[in-house]
PDB file of N, CA and C in Angstrom:
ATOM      1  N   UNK A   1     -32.868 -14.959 -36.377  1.00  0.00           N
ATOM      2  CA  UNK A   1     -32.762 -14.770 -34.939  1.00  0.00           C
ATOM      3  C   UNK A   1     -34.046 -15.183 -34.221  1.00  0.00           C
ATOM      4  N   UNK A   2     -35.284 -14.799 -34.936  1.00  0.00           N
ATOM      5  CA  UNK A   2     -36.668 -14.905 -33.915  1.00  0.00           C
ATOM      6  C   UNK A   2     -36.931 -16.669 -33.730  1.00  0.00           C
ATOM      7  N   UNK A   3     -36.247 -16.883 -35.154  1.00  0.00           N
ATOM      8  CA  UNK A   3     -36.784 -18.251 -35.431  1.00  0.00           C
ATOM      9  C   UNK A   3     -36.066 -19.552 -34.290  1.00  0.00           C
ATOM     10  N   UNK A   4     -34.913 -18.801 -34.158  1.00  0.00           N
ATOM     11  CA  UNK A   4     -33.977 -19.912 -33.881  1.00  0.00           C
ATOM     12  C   UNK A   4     -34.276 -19.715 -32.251  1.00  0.00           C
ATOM     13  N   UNK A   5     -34.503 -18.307 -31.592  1.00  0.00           N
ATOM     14  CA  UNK A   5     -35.097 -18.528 -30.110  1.00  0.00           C
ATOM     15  C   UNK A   5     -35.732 -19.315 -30.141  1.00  0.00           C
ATOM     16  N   UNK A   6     -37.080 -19.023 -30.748  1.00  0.00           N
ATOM     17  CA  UNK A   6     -38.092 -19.504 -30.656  1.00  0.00           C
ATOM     18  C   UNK A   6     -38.160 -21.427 -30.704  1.00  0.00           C
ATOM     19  N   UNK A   7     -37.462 -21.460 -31.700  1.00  0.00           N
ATOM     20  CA  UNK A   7     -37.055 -23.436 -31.155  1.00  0.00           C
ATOM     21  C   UNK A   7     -35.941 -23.475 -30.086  1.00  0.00           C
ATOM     22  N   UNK A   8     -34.766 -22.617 -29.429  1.00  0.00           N
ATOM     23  CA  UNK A   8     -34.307 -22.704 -28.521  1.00  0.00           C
ATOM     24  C   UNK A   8     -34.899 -23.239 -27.576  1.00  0.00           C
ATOM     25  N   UNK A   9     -36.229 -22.203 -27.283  1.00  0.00           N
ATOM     26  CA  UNK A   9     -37.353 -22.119 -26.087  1.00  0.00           C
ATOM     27  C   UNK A   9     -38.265 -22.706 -26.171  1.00  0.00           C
ATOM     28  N   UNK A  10     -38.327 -23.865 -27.456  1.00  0.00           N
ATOM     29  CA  UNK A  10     -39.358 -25.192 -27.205  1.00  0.00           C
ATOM     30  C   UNK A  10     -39.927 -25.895 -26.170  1.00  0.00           C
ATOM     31  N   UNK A  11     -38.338 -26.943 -26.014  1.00  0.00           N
ATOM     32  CA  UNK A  11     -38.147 -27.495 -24.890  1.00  0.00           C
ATOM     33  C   UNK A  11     -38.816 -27.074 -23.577  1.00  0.00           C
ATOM     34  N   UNK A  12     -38.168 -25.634 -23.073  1.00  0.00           N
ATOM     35  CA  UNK A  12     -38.226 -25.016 -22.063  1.00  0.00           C
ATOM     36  C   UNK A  12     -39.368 -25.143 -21.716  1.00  0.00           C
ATOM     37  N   UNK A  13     -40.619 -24.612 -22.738  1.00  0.00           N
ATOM     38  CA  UNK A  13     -41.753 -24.196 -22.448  1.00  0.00           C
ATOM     39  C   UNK A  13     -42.776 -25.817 -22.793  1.00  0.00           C
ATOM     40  N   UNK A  14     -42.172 -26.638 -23.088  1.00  0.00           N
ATOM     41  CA  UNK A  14     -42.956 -27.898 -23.059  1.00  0.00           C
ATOM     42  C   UNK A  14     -42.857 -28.454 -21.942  1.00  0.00           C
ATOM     43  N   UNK A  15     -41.637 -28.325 -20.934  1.00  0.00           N
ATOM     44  CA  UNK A  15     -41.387 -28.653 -19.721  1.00  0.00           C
ATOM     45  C   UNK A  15     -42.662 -27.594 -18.596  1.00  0.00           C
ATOM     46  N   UNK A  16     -42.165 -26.420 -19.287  1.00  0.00           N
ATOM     47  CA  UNK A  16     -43.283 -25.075 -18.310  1.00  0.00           C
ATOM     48  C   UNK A  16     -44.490 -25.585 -18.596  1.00  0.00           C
ATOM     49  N   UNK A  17     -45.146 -25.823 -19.220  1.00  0.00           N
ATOM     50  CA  UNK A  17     -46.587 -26.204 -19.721  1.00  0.00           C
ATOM     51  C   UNK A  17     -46.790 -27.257 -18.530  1.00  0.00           C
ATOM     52  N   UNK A  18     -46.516 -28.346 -18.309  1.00  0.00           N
ATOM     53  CA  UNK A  18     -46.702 -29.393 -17.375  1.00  0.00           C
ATOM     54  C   UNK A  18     -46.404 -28.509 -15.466  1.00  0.00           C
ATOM     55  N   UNK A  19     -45.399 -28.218 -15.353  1.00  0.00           N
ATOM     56  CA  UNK A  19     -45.365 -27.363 -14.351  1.00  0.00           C
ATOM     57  C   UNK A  19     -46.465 -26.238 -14.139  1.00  0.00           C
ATOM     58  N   UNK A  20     -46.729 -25.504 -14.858  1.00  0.00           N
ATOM     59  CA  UNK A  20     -47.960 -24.817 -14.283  1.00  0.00           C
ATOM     60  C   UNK A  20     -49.047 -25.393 -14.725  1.00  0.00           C
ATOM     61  N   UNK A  21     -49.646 -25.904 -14.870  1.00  0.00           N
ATOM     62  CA  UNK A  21     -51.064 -26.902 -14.874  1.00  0.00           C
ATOM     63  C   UNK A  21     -50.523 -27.068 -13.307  1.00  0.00           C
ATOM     64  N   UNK A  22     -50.205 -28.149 -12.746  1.00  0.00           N
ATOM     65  CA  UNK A  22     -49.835 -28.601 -11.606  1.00  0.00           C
ATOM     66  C   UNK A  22     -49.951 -27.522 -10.427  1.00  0.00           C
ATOM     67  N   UNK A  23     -49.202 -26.481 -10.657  1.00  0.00           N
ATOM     68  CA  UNK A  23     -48.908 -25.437 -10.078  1.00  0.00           C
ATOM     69  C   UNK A  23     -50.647 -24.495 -10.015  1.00  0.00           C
ATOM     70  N   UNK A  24     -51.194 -24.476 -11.306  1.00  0.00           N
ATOM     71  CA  UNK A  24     -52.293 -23.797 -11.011  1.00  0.00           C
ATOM     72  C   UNK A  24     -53.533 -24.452 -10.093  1.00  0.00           C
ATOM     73  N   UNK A  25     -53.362 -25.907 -10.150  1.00  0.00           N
ATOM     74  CA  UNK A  25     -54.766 -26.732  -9.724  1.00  0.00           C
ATOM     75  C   UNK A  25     -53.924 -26.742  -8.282  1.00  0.00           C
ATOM     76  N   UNK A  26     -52.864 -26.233  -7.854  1.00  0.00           N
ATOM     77  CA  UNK A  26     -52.491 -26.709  -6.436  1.00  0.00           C
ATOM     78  C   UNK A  26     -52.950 -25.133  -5.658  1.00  0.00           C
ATOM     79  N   UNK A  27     -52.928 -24.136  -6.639  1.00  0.00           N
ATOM     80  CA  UNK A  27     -53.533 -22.952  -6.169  1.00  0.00           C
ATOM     81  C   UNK A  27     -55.063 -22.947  -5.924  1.00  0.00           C
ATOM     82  N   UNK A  28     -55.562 -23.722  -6.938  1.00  0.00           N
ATOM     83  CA  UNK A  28     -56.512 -23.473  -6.645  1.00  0.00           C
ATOM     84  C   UNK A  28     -57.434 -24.695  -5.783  1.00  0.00           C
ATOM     85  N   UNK A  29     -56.432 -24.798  -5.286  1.00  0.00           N
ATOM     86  CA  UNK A  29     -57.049 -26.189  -3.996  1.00  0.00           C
ATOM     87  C   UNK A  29     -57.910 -27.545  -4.979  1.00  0.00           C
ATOM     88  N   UNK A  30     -57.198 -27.655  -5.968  1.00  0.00           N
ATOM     89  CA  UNK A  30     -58.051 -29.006  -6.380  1.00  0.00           C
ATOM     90  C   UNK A  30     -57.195 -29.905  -7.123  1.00  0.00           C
ATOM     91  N   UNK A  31     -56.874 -31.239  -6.084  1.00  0.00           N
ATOM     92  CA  UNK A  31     -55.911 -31.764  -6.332  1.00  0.00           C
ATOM     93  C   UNK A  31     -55.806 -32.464  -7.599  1.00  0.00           C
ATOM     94  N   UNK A  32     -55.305 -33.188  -8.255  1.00  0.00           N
ATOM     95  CA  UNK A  32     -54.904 -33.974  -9.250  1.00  0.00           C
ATOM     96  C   UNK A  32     -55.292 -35.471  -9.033  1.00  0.00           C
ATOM     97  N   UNK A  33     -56.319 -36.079  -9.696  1.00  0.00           N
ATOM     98  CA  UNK A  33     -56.324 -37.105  -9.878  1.00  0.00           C
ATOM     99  C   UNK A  33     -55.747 -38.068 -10.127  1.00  0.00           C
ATOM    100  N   UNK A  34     -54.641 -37.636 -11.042  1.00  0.00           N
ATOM    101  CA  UNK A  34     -53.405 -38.486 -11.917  1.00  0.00           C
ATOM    102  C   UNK A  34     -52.304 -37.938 -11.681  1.00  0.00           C
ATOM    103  N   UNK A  35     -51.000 -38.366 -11.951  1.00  0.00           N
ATOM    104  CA  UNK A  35     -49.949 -37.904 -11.889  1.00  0.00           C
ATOM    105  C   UNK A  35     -49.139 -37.866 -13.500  1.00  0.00           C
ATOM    106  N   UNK A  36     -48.714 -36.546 -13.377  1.00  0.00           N
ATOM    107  CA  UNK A  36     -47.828 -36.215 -14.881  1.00  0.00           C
ATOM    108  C   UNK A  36     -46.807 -37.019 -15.097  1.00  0.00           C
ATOM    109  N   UNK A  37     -46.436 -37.620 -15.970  1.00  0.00           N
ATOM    110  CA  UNK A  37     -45.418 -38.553 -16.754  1.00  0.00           C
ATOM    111  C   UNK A  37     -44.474 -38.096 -17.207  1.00  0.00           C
ATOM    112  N   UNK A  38     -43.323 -37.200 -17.519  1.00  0.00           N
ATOM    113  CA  UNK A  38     -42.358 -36.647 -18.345  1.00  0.00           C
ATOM    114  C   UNK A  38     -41.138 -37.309 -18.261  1.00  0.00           C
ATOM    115  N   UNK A  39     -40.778 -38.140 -19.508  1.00  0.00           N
ATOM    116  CA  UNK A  39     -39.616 -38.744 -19.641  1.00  0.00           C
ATOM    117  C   UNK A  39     -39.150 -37.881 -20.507  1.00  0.00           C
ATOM    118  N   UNK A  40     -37.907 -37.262 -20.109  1.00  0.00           N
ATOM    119  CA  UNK A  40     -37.322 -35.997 -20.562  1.00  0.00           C
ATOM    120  C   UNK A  40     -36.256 -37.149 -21.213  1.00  0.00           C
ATOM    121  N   UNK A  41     -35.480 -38.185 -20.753  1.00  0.00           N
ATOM    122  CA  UNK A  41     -34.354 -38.536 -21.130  1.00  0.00           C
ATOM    123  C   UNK A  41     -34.666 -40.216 -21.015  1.00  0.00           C
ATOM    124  N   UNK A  42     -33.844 -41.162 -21.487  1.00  0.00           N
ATOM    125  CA  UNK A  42     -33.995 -42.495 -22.128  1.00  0.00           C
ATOM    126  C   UNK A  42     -33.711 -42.858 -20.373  1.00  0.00           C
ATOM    127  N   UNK A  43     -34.909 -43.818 -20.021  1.00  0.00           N
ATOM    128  CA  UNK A  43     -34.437 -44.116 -18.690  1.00  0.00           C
ATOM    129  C   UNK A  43     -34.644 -42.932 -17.556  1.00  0.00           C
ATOM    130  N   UNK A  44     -35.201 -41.894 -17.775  1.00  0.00           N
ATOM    131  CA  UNK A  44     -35.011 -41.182 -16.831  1.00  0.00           C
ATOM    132  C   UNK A  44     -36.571 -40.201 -17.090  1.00  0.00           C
ATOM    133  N   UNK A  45     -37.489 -39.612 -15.824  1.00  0.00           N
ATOM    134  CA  UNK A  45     -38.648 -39.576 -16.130  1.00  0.00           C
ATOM    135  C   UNK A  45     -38.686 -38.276 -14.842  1.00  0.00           C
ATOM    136  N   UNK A  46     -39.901 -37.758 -15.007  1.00  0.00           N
ATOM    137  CA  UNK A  46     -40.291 -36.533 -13.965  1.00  0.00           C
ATOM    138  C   UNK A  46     -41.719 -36.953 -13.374  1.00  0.00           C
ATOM    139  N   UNK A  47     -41.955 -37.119 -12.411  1.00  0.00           N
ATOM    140  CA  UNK A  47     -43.432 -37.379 -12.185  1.00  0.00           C
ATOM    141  C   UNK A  47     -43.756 -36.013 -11.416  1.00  0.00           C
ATOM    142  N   UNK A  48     -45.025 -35.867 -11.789  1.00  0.00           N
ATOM    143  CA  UNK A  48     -45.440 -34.270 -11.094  1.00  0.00           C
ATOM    144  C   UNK A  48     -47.373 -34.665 -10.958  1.00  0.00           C
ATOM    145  N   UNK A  49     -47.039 -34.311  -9.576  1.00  0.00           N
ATOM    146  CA  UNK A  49     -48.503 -34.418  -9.000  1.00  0.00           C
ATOM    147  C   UNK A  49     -49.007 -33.086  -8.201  1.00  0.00           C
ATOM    148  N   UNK A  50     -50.534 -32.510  -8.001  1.00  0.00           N
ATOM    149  CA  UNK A  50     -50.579 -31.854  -7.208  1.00  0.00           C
ATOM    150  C   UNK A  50     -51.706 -32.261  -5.816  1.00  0.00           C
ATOM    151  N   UNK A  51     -51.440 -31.814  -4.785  1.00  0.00           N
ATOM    152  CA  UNK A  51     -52.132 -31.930  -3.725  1.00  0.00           C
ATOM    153  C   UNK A  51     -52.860 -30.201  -3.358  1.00  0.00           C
ATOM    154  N   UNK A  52     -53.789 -30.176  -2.559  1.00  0.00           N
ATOM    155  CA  UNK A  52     -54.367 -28.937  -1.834  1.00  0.00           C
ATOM    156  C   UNK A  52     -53.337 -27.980  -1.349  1.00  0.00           C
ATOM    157  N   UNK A  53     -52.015 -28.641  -0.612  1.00  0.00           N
ATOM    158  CA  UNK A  53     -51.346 -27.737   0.044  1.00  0.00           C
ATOM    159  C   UNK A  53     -49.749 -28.194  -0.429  1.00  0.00           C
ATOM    160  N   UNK A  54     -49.330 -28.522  -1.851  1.00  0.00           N
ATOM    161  CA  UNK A  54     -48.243 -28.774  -2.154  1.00  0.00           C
ATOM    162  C   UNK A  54     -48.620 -29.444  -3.421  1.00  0.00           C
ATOM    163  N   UNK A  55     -47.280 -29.134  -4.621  1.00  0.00           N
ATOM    164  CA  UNK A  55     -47.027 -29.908  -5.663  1.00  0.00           C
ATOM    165  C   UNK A  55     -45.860 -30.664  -5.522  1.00  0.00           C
ATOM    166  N   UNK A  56     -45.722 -31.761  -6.285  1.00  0.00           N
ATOM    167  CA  UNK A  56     -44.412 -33.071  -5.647  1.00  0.00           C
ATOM    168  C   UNK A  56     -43.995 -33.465  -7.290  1.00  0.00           C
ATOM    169  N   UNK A  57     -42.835 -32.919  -7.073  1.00  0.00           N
ATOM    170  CA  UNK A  57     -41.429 -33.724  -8.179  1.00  0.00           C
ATOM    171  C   UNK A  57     -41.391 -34.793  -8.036  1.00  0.00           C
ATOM    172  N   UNK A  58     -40.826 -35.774  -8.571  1.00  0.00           N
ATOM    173  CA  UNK A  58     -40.256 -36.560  -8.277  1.00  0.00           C
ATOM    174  C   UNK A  58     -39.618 -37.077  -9.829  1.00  0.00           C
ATOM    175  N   UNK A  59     -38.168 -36.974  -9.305  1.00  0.00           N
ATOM    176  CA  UNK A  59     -37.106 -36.959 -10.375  1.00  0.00           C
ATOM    177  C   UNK A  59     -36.650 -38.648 -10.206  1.00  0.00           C
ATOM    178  N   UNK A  60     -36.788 -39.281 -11.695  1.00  0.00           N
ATOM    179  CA  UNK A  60     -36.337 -40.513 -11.688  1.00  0.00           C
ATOM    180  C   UNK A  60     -35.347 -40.794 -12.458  1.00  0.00           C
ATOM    181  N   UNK A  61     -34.426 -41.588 -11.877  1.00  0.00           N
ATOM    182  CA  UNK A  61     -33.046 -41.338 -13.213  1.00  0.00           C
ATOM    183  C   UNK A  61     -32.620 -42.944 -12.487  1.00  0.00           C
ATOM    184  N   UNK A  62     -31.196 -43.152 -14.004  1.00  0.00           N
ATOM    185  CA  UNK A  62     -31.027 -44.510 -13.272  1.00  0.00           C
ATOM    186  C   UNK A  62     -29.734 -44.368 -13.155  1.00  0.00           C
ATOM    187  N   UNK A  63     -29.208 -44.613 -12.092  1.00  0.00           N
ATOM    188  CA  UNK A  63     -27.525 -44.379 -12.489  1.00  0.00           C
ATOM    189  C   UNK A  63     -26.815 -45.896 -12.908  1.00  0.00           C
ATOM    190  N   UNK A  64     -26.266 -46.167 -14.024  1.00  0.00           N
ATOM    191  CA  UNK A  64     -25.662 -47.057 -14.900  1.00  0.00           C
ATOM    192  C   UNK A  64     -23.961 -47.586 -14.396  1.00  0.00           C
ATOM    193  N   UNK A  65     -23.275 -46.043 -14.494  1.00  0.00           N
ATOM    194  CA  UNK A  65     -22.115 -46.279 -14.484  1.00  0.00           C
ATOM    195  C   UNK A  65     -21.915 -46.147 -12.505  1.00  0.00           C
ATOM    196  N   UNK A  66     -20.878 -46.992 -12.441  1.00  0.00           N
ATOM    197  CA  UNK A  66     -20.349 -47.704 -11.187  1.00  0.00           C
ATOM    198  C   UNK A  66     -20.113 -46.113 -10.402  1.00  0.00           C
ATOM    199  N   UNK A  67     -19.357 -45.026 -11.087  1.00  0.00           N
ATOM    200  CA  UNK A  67     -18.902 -44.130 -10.301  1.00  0.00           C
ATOM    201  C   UNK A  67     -20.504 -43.283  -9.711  1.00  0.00           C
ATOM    202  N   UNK A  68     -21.229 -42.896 -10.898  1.00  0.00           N
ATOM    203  CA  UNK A  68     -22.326 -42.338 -10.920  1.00  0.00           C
ATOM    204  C   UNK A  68     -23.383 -43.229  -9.347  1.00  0.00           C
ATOM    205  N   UNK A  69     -23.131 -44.209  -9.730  1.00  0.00           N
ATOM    206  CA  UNK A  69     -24.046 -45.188  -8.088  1.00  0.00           C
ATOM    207  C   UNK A  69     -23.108 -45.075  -6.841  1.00  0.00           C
ATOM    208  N   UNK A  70     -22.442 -44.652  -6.662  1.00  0.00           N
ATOM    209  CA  UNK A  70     -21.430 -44.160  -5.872  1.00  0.00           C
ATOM    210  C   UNK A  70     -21.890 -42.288  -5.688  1.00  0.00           C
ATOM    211  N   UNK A  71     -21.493 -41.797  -6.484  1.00  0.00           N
ATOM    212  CA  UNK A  71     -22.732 -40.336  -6.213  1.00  0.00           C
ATOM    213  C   UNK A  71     -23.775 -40.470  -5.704  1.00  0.00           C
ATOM    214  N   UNK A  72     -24.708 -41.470  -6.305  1.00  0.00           N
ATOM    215  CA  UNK A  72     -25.604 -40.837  -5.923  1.00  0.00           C
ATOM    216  C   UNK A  72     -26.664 -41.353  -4.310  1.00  0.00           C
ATOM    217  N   UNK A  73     -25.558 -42.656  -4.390  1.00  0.00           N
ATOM    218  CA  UNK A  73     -25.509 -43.234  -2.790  1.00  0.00           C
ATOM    219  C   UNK A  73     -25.182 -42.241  -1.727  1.00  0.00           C
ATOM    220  N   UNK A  74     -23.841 -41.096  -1.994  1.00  0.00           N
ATOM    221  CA  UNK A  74     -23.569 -39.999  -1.239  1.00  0.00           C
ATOM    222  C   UNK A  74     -23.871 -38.632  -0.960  1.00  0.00           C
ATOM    223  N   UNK A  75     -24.639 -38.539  -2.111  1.00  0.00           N
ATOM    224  CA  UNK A  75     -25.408 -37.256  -2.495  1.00  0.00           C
ATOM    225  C   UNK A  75     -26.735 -36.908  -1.573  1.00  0.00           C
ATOM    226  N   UNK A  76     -27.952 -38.066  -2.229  1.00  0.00           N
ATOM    227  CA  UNK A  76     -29.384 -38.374  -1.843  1.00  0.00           C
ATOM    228  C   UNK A  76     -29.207 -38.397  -0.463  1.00  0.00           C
ATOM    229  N   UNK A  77     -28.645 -38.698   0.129  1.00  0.00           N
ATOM    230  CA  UNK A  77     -28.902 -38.534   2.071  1.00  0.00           C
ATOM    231  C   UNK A  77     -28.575 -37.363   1.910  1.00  0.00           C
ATOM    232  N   UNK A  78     -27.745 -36.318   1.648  1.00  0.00           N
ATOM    233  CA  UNK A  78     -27.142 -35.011   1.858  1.00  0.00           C
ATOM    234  C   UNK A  78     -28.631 -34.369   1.642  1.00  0.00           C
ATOM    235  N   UNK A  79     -29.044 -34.866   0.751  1.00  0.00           N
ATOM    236  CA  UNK A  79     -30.104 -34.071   0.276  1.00  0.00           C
ATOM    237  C   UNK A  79     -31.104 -33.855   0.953  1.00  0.00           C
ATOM    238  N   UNK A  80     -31.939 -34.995   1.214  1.00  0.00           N
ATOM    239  CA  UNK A  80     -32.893 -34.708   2.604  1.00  0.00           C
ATOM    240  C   UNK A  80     -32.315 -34.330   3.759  1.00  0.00           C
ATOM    241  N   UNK A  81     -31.122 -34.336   4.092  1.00  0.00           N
ATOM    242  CA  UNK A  81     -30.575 -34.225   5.394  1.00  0.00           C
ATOM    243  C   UNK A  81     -30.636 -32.456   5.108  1.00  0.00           C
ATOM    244  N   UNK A  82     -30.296 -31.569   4.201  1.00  0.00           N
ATOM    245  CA  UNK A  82     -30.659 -30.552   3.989  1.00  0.00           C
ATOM    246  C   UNK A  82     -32.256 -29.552   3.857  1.00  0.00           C
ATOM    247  N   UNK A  83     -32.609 -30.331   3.715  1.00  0.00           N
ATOM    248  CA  UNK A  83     -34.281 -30.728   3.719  1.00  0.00           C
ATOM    249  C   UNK A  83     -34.908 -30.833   5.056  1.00  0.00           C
ATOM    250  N   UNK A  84     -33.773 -31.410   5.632  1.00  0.00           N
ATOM    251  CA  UNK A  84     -34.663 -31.567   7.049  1.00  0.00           C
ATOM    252  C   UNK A  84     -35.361 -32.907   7.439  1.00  0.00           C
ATOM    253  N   UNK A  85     -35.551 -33.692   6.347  1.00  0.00           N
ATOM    254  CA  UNK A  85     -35.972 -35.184   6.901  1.00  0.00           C
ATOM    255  C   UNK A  85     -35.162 -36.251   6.819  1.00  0.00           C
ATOM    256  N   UNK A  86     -35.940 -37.022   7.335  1.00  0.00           N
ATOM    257  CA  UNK A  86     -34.949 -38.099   8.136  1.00  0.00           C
ATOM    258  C   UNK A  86     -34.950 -38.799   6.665  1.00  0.00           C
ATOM    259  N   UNK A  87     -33.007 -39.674   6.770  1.00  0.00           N
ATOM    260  CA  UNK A  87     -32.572 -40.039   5.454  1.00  0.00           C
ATOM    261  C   UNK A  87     -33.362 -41.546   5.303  1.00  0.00           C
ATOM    262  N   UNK A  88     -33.806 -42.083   6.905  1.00  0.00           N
ATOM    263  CA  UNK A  88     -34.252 -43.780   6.784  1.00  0.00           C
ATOM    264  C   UNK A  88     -34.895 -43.528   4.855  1.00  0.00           C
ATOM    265  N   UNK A  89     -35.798 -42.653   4.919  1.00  0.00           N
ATOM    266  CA  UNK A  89     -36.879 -42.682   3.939  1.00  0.00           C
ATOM    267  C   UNK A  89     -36.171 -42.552   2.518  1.00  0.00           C
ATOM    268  N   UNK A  90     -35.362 -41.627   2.652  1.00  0.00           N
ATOM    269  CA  UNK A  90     -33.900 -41.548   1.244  1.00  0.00           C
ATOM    270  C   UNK A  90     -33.792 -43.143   0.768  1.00  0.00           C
ATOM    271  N   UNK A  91     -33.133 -43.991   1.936  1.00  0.00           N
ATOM    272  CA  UNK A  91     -32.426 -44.851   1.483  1.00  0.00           C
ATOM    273  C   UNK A  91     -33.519 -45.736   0.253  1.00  0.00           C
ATOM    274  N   UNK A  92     -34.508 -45.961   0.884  1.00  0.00           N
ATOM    275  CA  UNK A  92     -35.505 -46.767  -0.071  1.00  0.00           C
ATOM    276  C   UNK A  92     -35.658 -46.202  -1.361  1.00  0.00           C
ATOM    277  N   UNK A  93     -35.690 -44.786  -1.407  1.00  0.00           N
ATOM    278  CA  UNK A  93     -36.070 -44.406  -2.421  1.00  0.00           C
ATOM    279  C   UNK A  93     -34.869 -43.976  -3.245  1.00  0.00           C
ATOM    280  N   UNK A  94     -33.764 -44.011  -3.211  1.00  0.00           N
ATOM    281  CA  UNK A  94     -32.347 -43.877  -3.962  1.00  0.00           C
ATOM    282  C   UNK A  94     -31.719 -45.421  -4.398  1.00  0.00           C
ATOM    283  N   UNK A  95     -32.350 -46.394  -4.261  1.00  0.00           N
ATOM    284  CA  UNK A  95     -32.149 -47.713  -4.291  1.00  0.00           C
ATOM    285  C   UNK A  95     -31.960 -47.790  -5.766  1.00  0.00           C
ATOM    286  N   UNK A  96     -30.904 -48.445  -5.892  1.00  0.00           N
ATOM    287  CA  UNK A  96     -31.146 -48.597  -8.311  1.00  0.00           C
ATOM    288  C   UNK A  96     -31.369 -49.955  -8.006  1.00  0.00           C
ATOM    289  N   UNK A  97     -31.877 -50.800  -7.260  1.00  0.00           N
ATOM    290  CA  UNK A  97     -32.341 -52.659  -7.585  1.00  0.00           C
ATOM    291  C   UNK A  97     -33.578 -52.667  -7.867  1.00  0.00           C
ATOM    292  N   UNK A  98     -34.800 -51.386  -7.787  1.00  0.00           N
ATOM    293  CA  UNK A  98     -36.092 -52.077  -7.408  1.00  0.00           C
ATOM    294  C   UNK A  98     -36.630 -50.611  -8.651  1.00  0.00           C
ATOM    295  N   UNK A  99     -38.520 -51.050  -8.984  1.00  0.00           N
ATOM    296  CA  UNK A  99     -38.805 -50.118  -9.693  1.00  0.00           C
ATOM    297  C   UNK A  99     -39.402 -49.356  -8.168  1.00  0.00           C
ATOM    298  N   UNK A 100     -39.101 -47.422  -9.114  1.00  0.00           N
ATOM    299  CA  UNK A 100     -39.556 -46.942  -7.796  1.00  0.00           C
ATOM    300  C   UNK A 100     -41.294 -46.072  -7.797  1.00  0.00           C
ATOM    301  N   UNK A 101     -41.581 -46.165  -9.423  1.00  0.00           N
ATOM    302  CA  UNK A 101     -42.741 -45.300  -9.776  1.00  0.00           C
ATOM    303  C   UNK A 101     -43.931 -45.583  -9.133  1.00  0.00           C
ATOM    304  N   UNK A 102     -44.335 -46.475  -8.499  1.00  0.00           N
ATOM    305  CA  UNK A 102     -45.347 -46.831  -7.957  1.00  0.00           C
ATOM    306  C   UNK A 102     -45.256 -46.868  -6.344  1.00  0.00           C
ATOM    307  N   UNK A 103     -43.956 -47.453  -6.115  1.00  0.00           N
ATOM    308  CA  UNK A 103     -43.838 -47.015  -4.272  1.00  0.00           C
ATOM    309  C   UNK A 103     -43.598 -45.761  -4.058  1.00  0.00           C
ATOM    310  N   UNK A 104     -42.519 -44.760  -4.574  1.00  0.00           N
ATOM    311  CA  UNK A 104     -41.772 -43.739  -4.120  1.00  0.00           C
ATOM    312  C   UNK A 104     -43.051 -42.620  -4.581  1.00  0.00           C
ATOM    313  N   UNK A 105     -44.195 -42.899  -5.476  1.00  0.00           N
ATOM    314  CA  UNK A 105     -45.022 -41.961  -5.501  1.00  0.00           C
ATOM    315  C   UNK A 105     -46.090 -41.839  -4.305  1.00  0.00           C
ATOM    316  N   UNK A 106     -46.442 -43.027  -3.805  1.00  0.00           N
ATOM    317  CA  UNK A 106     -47.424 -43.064  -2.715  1.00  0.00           C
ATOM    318  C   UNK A 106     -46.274 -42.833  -1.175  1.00  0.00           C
ATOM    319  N   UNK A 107     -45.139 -42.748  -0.870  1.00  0.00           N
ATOM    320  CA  UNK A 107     -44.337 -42.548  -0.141  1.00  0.00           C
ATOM    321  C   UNK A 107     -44.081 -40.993  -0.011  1.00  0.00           C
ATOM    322  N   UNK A 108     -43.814 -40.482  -1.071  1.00  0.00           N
ATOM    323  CA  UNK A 108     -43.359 -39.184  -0.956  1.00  0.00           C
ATOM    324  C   UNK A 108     -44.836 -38.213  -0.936  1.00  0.00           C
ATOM    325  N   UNK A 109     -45.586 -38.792  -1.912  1.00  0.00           N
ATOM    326  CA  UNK A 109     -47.016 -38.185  -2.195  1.00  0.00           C
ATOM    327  C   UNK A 109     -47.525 -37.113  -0.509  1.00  0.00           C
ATOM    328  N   UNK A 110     -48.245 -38.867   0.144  1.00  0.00           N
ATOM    329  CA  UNK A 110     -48.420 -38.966   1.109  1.00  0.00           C
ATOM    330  C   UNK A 110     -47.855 -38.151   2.577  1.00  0.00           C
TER     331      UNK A 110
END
């Protein structure tokens, strides 16, 4: 039983490990030089940065199948539109033609 939690809650806590680093240097007002890398899945990656007055996700995935780019064309505006900001900025960054790790980090960062 202890054993098998305990690799259950690997994962979990290899993901937590990167989240609070981030989380602690954003408490303590000293931003991040670099930004965290986590490719959790083939094609699909987490970037995590911190600033003085905020830490920033940014979830990268690719959608492949035809229905899935269809989601997520209808989804991603919902999303900021729930959020509260304007979708112009969504559209660029929900785009599957272009790479987004280097624009959508200084876009959203910022």
């Amino acid at each position: 039983d202890s054993v098998a939690l305990k690799a259950s809650l690997l994962k979990r806590n290899c993901f937590a490990s990167v989240f609070e680093k981030y989380f602690k240097m954003q408490e303590a007002e000293t931003p991040s030089e670099e930004t965290a890398v986590v490719h959790y899945h083939e094609e699909e990656a987490m970037y995590i940065s911190a600033k003085t007055d905020r830490v920033t996700v940014i979830f990268s995935t690719l959608f492949k199948d035809p229905d899935d780019i269809v989601i997520g064309k209808v989804f991603s505006p919902r999303v900021l539109e729930m959020l509260g900001r304007p979708t112009s900025r969504l559209r660029k960054f929900s785009s599957h033609t272009e790479n987004h790790r280097e624009s959508c980090t200084d876009r959203l960062i910022s």
